[in-house]
Every structure is written in structure tokens, then in C-alpha cells.
C-alpha atoms as a PDB file:
ATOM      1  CA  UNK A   1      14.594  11.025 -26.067  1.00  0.00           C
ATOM      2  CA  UNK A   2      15.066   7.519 -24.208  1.00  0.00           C
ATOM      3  CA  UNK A   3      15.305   4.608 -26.542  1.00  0.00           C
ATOM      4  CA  UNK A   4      13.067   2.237 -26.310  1.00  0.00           C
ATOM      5  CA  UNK A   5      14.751  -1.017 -25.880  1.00  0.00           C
ATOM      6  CA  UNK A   6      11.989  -2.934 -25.006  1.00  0.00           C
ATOM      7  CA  UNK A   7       9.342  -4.104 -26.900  1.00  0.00           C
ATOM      8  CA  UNK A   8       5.129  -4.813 -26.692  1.00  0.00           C
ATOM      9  CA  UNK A   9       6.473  -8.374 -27.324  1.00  0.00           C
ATOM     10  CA  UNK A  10       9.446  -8.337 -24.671  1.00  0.00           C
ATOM     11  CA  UNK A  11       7.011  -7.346 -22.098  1.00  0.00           C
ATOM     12  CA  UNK A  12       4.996 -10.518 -23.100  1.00  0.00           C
ATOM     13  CA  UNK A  13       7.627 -12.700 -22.665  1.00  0.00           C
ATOM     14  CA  UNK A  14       8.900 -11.604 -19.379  1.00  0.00           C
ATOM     15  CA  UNK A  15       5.600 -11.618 -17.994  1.00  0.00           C
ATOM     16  CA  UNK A  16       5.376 -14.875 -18.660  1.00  0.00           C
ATOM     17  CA  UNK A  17       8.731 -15.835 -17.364  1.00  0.00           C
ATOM     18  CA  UNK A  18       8.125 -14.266 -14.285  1.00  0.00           C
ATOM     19  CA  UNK A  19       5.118 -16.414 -14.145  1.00  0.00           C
ATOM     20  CA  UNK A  20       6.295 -19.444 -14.970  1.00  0.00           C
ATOM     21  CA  UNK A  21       9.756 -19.304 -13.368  1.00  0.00           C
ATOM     22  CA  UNK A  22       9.616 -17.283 -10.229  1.00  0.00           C
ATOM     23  CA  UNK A  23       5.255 -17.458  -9.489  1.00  0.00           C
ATOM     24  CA  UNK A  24       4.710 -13.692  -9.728  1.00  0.00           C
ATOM     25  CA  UNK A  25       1.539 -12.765 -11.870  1.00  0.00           C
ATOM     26  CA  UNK A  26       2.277  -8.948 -13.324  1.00  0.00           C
ATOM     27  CA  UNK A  27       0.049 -10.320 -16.095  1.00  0.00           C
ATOM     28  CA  UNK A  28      -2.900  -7.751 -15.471  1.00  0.00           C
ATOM     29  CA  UNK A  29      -0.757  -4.828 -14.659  1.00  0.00           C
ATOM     30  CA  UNK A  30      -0.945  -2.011 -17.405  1.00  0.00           C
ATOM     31  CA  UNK A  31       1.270  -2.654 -20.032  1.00  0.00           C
ATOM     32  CA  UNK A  32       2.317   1.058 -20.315  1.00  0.00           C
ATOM     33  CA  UNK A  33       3.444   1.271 -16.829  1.00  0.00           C
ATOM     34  CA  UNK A  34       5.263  -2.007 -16.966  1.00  0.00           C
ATOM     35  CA  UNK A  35       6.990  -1.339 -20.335  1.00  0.00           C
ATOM     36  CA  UNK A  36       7.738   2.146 -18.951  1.00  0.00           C
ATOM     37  CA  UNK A  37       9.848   0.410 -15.750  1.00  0.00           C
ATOM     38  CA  UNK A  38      11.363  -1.707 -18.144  1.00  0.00           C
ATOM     39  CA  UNK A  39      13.105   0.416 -20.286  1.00  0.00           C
ATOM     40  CA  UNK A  40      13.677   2.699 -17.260  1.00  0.00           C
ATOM     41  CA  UNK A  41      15.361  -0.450 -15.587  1.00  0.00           C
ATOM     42  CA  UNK A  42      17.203  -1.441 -18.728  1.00  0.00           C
ATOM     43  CA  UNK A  43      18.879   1.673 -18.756  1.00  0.00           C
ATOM     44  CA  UNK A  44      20.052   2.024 -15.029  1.00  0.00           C
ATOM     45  CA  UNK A  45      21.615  -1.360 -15.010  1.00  0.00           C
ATOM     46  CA  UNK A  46      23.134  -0.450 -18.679  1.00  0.00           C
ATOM     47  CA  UNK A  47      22.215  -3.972 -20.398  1.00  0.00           C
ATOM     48  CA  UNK A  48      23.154  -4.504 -23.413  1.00  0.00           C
ATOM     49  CA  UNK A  49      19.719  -5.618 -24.702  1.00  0.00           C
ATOM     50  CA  UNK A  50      16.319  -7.278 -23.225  1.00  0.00           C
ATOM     51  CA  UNK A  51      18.054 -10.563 -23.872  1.00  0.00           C
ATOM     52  CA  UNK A  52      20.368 -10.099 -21.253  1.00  0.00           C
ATOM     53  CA  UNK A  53      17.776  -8.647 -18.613  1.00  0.00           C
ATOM     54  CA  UNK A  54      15.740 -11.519 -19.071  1.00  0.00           C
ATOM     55  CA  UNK A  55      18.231 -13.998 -18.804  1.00  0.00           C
ATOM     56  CA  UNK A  56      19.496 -12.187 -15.269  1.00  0.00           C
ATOM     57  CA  UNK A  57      15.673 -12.636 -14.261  1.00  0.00           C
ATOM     58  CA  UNK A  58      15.013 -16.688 -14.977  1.00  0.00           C
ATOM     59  CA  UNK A  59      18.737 -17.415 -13.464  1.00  0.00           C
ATOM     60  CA  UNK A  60      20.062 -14.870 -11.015  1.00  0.00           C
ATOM     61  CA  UNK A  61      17.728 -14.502  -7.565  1.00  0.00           C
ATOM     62  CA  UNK A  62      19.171 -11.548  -6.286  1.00  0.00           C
ATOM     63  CA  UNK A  63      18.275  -9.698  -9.382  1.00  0.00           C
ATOM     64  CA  UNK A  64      15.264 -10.727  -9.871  1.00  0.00           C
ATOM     65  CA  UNK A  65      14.906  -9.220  -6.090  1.00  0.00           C
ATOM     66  CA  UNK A  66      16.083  -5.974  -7.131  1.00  0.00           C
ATOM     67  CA  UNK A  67      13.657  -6.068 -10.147  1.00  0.00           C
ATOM     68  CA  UNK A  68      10.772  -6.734  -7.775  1.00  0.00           C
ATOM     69  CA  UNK A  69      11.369  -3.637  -5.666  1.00  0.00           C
ATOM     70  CA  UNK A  70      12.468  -1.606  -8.729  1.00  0.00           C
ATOM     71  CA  UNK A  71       8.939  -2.640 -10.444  1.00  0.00           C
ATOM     72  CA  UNK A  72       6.193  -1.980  -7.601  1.00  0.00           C
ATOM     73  CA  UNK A  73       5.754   1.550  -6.439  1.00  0.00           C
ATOM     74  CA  UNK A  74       6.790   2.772  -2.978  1.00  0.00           C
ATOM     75  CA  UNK A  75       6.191   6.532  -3.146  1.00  0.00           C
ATOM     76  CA  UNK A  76       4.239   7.451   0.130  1.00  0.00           C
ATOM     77  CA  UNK A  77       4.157   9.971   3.355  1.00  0.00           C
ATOM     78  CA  UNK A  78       2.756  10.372   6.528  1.00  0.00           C
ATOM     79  CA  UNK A  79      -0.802  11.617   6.323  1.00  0.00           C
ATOM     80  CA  UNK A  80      -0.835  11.865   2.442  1.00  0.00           C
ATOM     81  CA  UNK A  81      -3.907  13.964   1.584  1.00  0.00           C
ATOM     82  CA  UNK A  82      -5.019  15.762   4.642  1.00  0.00           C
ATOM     83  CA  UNK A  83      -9.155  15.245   4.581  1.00  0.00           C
ATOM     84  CA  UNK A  84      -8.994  11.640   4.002  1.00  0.00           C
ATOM     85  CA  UNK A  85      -7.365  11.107   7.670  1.00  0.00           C
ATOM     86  CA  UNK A  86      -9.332  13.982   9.017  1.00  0.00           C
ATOM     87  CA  UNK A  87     -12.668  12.128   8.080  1.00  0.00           C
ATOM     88  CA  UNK A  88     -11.208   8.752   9.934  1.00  0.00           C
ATOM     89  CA  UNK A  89     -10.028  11.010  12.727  1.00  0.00           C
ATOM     90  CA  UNK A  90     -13.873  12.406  13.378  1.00  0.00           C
ATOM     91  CA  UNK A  91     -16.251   9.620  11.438  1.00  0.00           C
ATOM     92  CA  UNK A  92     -14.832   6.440  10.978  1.00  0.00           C
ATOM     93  CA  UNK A  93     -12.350   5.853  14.135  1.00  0.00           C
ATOM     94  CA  UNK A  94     -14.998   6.360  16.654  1.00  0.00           C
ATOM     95  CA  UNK A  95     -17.417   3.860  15.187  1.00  0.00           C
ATOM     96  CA  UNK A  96     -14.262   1.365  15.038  1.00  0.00           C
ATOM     97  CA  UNK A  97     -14.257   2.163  18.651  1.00  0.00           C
ATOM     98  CA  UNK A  98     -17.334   0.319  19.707  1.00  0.00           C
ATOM     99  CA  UNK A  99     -15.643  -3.173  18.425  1.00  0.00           C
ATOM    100  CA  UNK A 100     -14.019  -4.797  21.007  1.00  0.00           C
ATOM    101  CA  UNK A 101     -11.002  -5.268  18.456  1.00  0.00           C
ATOM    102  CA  UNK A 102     -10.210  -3.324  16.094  1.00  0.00           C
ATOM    103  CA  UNK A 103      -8.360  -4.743  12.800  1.00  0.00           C
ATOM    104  CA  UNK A 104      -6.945  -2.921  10.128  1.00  0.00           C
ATOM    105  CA  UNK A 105      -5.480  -3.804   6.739  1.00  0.00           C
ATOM    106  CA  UNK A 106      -3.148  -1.506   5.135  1.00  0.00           C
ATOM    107  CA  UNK A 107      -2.452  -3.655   1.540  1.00  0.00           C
ATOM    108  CA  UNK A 108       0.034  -2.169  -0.476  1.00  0.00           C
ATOM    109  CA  UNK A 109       1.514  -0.402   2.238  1.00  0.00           C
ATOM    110  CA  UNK A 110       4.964   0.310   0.772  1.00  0.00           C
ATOM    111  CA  UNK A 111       7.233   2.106   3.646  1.00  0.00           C
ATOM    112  CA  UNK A 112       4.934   1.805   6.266  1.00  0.00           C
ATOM    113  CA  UNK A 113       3.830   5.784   6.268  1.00  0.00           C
ATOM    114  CA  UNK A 114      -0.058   5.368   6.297  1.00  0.00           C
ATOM    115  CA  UNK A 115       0.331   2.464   9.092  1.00  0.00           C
ATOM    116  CA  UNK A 116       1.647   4.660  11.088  1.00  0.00           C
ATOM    117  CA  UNK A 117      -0.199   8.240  10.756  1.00  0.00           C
ATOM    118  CA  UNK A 118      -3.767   5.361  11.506  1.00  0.00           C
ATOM    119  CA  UNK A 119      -1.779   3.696  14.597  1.00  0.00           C
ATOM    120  CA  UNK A 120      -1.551   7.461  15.565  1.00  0.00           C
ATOM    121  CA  UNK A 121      -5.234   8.165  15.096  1.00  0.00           C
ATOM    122  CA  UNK A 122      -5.875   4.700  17.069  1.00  0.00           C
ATOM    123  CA  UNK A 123      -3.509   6.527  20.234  1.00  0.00           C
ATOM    124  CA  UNK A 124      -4.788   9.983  20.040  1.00  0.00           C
ATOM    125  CA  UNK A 125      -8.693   8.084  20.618  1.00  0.00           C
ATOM    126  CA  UNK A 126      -7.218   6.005  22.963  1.00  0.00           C
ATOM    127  CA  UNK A 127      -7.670   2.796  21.063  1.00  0.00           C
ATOM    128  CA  UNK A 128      -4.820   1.496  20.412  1.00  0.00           C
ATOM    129  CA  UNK A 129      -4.307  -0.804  23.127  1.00  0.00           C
ATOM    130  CA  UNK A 130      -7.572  -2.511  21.400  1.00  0.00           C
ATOM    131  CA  UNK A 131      -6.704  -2.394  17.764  1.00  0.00           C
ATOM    132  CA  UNK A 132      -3.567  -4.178  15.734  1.00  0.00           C
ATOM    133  CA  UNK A 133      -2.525  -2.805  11.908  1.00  0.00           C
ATOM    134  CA  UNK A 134      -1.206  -5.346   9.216  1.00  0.00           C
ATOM    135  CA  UNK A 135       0.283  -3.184   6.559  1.00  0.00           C
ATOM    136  CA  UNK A 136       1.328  -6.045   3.554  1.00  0.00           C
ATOM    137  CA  UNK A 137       3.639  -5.042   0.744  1.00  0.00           C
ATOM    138  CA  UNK A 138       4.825  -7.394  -2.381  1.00  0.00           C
ATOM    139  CA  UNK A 139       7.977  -5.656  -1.829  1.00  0.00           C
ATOM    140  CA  UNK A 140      10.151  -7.081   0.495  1.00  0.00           C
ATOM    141  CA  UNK A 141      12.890  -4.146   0.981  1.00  0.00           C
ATOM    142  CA  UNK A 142      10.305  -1.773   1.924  1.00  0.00           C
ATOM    143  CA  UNK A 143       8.835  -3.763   4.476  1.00  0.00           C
ATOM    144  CA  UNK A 144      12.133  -4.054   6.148  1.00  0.00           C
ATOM    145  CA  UNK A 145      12.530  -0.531   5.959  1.00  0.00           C
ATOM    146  CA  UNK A 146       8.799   0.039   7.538  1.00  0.00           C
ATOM    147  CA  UNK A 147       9.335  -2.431  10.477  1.00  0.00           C
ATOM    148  CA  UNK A 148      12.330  -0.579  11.690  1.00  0.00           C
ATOM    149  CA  UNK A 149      10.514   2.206  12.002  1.00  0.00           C
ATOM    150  CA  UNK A 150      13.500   4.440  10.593  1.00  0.00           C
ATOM    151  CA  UNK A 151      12.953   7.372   8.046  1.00  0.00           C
ATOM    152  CA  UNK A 152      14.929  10.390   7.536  1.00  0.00           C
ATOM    153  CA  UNK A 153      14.823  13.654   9.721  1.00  0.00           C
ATOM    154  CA  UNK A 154      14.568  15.873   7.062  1.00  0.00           C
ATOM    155  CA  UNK A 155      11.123  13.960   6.313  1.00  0.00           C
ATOM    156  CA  UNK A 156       9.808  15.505   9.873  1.00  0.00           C
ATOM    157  CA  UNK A 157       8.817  18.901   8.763  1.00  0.00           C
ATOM    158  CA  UNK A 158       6.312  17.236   5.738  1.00  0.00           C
ATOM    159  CA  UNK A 159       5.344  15.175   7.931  1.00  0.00           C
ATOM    160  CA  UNK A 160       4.579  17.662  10.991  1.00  0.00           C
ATOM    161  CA  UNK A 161       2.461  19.968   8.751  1.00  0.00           C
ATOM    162  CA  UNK A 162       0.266  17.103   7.167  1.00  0.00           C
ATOM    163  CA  UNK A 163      -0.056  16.032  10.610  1.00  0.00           C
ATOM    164  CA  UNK A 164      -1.712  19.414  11.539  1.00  0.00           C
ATOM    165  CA  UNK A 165      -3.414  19.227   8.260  1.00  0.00           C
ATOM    166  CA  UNK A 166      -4.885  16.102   9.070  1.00  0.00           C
ATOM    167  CA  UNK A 167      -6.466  17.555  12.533  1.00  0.00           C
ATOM    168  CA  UNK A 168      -3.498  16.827  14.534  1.00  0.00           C
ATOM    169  CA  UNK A 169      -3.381  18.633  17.953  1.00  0.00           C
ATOM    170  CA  UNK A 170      -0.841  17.038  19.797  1.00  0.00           C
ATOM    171  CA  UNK A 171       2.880  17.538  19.284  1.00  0.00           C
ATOM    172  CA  UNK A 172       3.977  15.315  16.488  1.00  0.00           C
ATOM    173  CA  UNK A 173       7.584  15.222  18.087  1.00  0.00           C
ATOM    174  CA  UNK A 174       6.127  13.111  20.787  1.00  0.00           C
ATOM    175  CA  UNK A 175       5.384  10.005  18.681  1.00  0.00           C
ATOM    176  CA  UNK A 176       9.369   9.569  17.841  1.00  0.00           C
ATOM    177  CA  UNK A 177      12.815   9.947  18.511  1.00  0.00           C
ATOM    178  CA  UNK A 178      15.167  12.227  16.536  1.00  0.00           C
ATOM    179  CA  UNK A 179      18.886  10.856  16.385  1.00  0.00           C
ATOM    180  CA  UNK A 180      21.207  12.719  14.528  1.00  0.00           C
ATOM    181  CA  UNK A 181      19.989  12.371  10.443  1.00  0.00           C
ATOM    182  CA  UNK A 182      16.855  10.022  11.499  1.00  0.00           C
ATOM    183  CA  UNK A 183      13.731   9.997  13.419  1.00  0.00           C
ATOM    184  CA  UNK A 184      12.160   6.895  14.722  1.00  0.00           C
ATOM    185  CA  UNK A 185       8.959   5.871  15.878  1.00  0.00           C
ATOM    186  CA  UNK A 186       8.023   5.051  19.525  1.00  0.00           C
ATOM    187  CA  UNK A 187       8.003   1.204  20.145  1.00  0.00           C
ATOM    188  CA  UNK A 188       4.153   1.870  21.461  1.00  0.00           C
ATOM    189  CA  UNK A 189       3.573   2.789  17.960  1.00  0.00           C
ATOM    190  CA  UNK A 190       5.693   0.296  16.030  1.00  0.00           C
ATOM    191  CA  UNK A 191       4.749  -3.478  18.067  1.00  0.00           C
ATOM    192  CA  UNK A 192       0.627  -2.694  16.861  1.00  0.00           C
ATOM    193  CA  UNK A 193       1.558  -2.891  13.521  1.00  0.00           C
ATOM    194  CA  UNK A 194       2.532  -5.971  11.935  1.00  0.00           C
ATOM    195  CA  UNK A 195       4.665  -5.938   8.577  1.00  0.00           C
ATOM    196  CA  UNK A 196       4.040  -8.947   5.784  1.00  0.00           C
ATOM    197  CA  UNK A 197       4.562  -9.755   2.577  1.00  0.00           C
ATOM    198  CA  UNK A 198       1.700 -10.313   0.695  1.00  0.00           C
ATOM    199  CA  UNK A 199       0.921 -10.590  -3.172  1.00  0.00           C
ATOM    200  CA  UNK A 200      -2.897  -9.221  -3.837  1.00  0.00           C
ATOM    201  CA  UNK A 201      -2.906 -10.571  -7.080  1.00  0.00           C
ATOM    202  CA  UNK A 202      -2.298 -14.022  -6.040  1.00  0.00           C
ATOM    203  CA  UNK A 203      -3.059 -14.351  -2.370  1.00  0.00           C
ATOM    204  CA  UNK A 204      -5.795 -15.241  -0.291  1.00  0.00           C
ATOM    205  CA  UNK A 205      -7.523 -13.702   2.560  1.00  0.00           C
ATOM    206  CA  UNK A 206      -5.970 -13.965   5.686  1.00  0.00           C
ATOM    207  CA  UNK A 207      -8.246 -12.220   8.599  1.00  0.00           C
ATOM    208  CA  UNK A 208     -11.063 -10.247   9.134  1.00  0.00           C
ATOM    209  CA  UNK A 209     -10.773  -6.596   9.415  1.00  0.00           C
ATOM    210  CA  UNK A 210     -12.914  -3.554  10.012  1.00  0.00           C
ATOM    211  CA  UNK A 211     -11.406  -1.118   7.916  1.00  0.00           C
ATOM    212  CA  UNK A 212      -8.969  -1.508   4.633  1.00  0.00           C
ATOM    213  CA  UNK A 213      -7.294   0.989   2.937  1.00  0.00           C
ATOM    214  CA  UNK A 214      -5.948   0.060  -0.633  1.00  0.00           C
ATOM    215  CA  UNK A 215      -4.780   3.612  -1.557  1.00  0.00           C
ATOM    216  CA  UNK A 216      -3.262   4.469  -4.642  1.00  0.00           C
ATOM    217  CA  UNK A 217      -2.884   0.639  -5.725  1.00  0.00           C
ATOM    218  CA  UNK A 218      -5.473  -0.127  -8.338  1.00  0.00           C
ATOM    219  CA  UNK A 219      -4.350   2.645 -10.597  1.00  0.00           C
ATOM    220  CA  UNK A 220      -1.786   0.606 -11.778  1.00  0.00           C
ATOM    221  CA  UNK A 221      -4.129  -2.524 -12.580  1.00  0.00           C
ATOM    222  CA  UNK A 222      -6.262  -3.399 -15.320  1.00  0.00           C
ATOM    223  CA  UNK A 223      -9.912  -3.928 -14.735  1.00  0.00           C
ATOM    224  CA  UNK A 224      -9.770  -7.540 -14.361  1.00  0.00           C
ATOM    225  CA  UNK A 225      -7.249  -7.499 -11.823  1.00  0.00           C
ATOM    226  CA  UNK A 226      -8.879  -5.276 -10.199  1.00  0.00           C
ATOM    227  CA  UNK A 227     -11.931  -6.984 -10.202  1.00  0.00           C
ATOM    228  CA  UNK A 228      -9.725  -9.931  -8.516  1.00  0.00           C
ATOM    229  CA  UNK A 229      -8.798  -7.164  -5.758  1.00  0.00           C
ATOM    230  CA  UNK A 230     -12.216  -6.154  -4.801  1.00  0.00           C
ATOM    231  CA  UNK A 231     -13.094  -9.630  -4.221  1.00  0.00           C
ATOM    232  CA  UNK A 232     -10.376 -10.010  -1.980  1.00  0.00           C
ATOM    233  CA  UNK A 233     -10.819  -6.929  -0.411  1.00  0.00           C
ATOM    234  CA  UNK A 234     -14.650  -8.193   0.453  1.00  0.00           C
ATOM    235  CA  UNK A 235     -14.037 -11.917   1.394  1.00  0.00           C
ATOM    236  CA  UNK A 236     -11.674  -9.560   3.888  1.00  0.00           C
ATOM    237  CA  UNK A 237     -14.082  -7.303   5.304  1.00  0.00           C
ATOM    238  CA  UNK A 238     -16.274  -7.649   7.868  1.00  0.00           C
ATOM    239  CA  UNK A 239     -20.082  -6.459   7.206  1.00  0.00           C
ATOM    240  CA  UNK A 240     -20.241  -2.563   8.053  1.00  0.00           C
ATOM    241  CA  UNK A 241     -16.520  -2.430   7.578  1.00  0.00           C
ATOM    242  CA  UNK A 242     -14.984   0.139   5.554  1.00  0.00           C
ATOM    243  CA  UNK A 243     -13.058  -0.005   2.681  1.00  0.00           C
ATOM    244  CA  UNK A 244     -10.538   3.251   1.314  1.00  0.00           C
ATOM    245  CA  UNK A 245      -9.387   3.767  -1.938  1.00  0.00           C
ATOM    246  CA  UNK A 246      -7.213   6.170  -3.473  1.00  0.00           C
ATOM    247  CA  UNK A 247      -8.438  10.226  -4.773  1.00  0.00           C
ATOM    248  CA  UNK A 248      -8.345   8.727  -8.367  1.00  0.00           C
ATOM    249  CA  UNK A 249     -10.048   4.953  -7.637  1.00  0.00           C
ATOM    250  CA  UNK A 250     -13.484   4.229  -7.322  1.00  0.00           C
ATOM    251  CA  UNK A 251     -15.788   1.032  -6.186  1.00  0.00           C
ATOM    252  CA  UNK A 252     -18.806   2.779  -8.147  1.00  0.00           C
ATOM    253  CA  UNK A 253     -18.220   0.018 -11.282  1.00  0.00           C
ATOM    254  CA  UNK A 254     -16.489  -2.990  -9.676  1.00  0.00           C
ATOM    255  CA  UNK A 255     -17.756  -6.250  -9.455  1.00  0.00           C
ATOM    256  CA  UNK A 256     -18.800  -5.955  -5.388  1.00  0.00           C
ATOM    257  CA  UNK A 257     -20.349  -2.021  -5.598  1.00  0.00           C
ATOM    258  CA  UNK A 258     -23.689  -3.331  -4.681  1.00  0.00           C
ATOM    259  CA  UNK A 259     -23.168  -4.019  -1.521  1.00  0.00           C
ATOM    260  CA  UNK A 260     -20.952  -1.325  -1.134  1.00  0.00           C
ATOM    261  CA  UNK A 261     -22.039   2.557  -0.261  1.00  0.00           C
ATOM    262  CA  UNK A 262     -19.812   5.708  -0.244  1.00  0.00           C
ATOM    263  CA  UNK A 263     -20.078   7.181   3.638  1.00  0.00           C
ATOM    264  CA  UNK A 264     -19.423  10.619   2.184  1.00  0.00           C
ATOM    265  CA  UNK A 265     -19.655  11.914  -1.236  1.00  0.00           C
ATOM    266  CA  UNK A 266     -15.701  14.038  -0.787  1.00  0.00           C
ATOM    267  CA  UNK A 267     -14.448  10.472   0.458  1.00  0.00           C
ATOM    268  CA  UNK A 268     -12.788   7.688  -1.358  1.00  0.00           C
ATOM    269  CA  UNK A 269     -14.254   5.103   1.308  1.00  0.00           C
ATOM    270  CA  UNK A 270     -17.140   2.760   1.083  1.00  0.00           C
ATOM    271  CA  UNK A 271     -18.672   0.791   3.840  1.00  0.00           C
ATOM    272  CA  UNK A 272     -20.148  -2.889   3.220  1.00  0.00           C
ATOM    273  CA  UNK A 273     -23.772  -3.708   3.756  1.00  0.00           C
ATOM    274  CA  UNK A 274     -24.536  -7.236   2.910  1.00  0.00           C
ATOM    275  CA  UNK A 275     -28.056  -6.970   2.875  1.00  0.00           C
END
């Protein structure tokens, strides 16, 4: 059984540490989850106690880096859940097609896989030229690692067969490069998507997009910051735009549903009416 170094209290008080000393608000994440990575942290770095954790957070940068990236969640593949990006591939892509630009916002994008499998979608309708992906992360490791466009061969097979599960036709080889243990995406591919950091519990809007996708995010907030998120989300979106959520999230009790209705009742995605 793992012991339980850390306490209700401890989490408390490196919240607000973390708040006061470095500006990140983890305030409304759950405190299950959060205590959860904390113990699991204290243990791989073999501290002593919380005391000394929390003293490496306030005074030493580079760990409070590695506690960042150690703290969000980056788990993610290319065309994760097969009849979400077979819906955009037939019903939401081609109505994106009649903007003359199309923006996307991939927010909590972690290693860029879902940014890429929708700048694929965008080339296999032949809008890509038109259309350019932000994918934000809080993490900045990850986003390096997304930008480069650089993931492990051995992911390939995965990723081929969600590909085809997805309603891929084409050959998936043809969208990257395969050198020795890696495989990297096709610079056609990788300049239409651009990689940020952004924080969504703190952060403000920063364009106007026609689809979102905030998958698999909001499970690991509270209500009220997730409340905070959906606003964000809709000062964000354009009216008709569409917003995606993750298989276990929903918009049907958040603070912006009524303007909000689900395109399909299998699909996690919601398009905005504002009248």
C-alpha cells in the first residue's frame, strides 16, 4: 500500500504557494486527483517529507517545471475514439468549409496528437490551405515535443488502425516520414498548426474560432472551474461554431448550455446559437 505522505492540509498549502509564488491557480482542480500526483510525485523524487517538496517548489524553478509537467495530464493518440473524428470527417468539416477561414482551437492539447489527426481531416477535404490549428497546452515540455512533430515508430501501427477507424482511406504512411525508431510529420501538416502555451484557468480569449475541442480536460476540474472554462470557451467561439468535449463531459448543466445544442445525440459536440 503507498503511504500517504501528503496531507488534505498539504495540498492546501501548496495550492496556495503555487498561487501566490509562481501565479498558477490549481485551486479548482479536484483535490483527489491533485493529492493523488502528489504523493505519486513525492515518492519518485524520494523526499524526505512534504516539507522538502514544497520548499523545492517556492525556491527552485526548474523543479517547479518538472512539477508542472508531472501534474497536468498528457496521455493522448492520434484519432482517439474513432466516431468522434468520423462525425467531423462527414458533418462538421464540410460546413467549416463554406468559411473562408477556418480556425480551430485544440485547448489542452498535450502532445499535439488530435492537432494533427484534424489538420489531416482539413487535407483529405482539401481545406487546409484555408484553415490554421492552435493546439495550447499549460505544459510546456509537451508542446515542444508536439511542434517537432516527432513521436515514436512503434506508435504508427495504433495510429494507422484508428486512422482507418476514423474513415481514413488514404495511406496513413503518406502524411510522415519514418527514420529509423521515429516517424515525423510532413512540414505541410506541421506549419498549419501553431503550438502555445496557454493556462485555461487563468487566461483570456485570444481569437475567434469555428470549432474547439476541449477533450478529456474538464474531468479533472471542479464545477466552478469549469464553469470558468465554458465561458471562455464561448467568449471564443464564433456563433454556429462548434464546441467538442470529451465521451465522459457534458455542456447539458453548465453555465452557457442555453445557447448551446448537441448536433447529434452519440456526439460529445455542441454548436452555439446565440439567439
Amino acid at each position: 500500500m503507498e503511504l500517504q505522505t501528503v496531507n488534505d492540509e498539504d495540498v492546501e498549502t501548496l495550492l496556495i504557494d503555487l498561487h501566490k509564488e509562481h501565479g498558477y491557480d490549481f485551486s479548482d482542480y479536484s483535490r483527489a486527483s491533485m493529492k493523488r500526483r502528489l504523493n505519486r510525485l513525492v515518492s519518485i523524487d524520494k523526499f524526505p517529507s512534504f516539507a522538502e517538496m514544497r520548499y523545492r517548489l517556492v525556491h527552485d524553478p526548474f523543479y517547479l517545471r518538472r512539477f508542472i509537467e508531472e501534474i497536468t495530464v498528457n496521455v493522448t493518440e492520434m484519432f482517439r475514439d474513432a466516431d468522434f473524428f468520423k462525425y467531423l470527417r462527414s458533418d462538421i468539416i464540410p460546413t467549416l468549409g463554406t468559411y473562408p477561414f477556418i480556425r480551430v482551437w485544440i485547448a489542452g492539447c498535450a502532445s499535439g496528437e488530435e492537432a494533427y489527426s484534424i489538420a489531416i481531416l482539413l487535407e483529405e477535404a482539401n481545406l487546409l490551405d484555408k484553415s490554421l490549428i492552435y493546439a495550447t497546452d499549460l505544459n510546456p515540455r509537451v508542446l515542444e515535443k508536439a511542434k517537432s512533430g516527432i513521436f515514436p515508430v512503434k506508435l504508427i501501427k495504433q495510429y494507422s488502425e484508428n486512422y482507418l477507424r476514423g474513415g481514413g482511406y488514404q495511406d496513413f504512411s503518406s502524411y510522415y516520414t519514418a527514420n529509423y525508431d521515429v516517424m515525423i510529420f510532413k512540414e505541410r501538416l506541421r506549419k498549419k498548426i501553431v503550438f502555445s502555451t496557454h493556462n485555461l484557468v487563468s487566461d483570456s480569449s485570444f481569437n475567434s474560432f469555428q470549432l474547439i475541442s476541449c477533450r478529456n480536460v474538464l474531468i479533472y476540474f471542479n464545477t466552478h472551474l469549469q464553469s470558468r472554462v465554458f465561458d471562455l470557451m464561448d467568449k471564443s467561439l464564433e456563433n454556429l461554431g462548434y464546441l467538442a468535449l470529451g465521451t465522459k463531459e457534458t455542456l447539458r448543466f453548465a453555465n452557457i448550455s442555453d445557447r448551446y445544442r448537441q448536433v447529434d445525440p452519440k456526439q460529445k459536440i455542441w454548436r452555439k446559437h446565440d439567439h
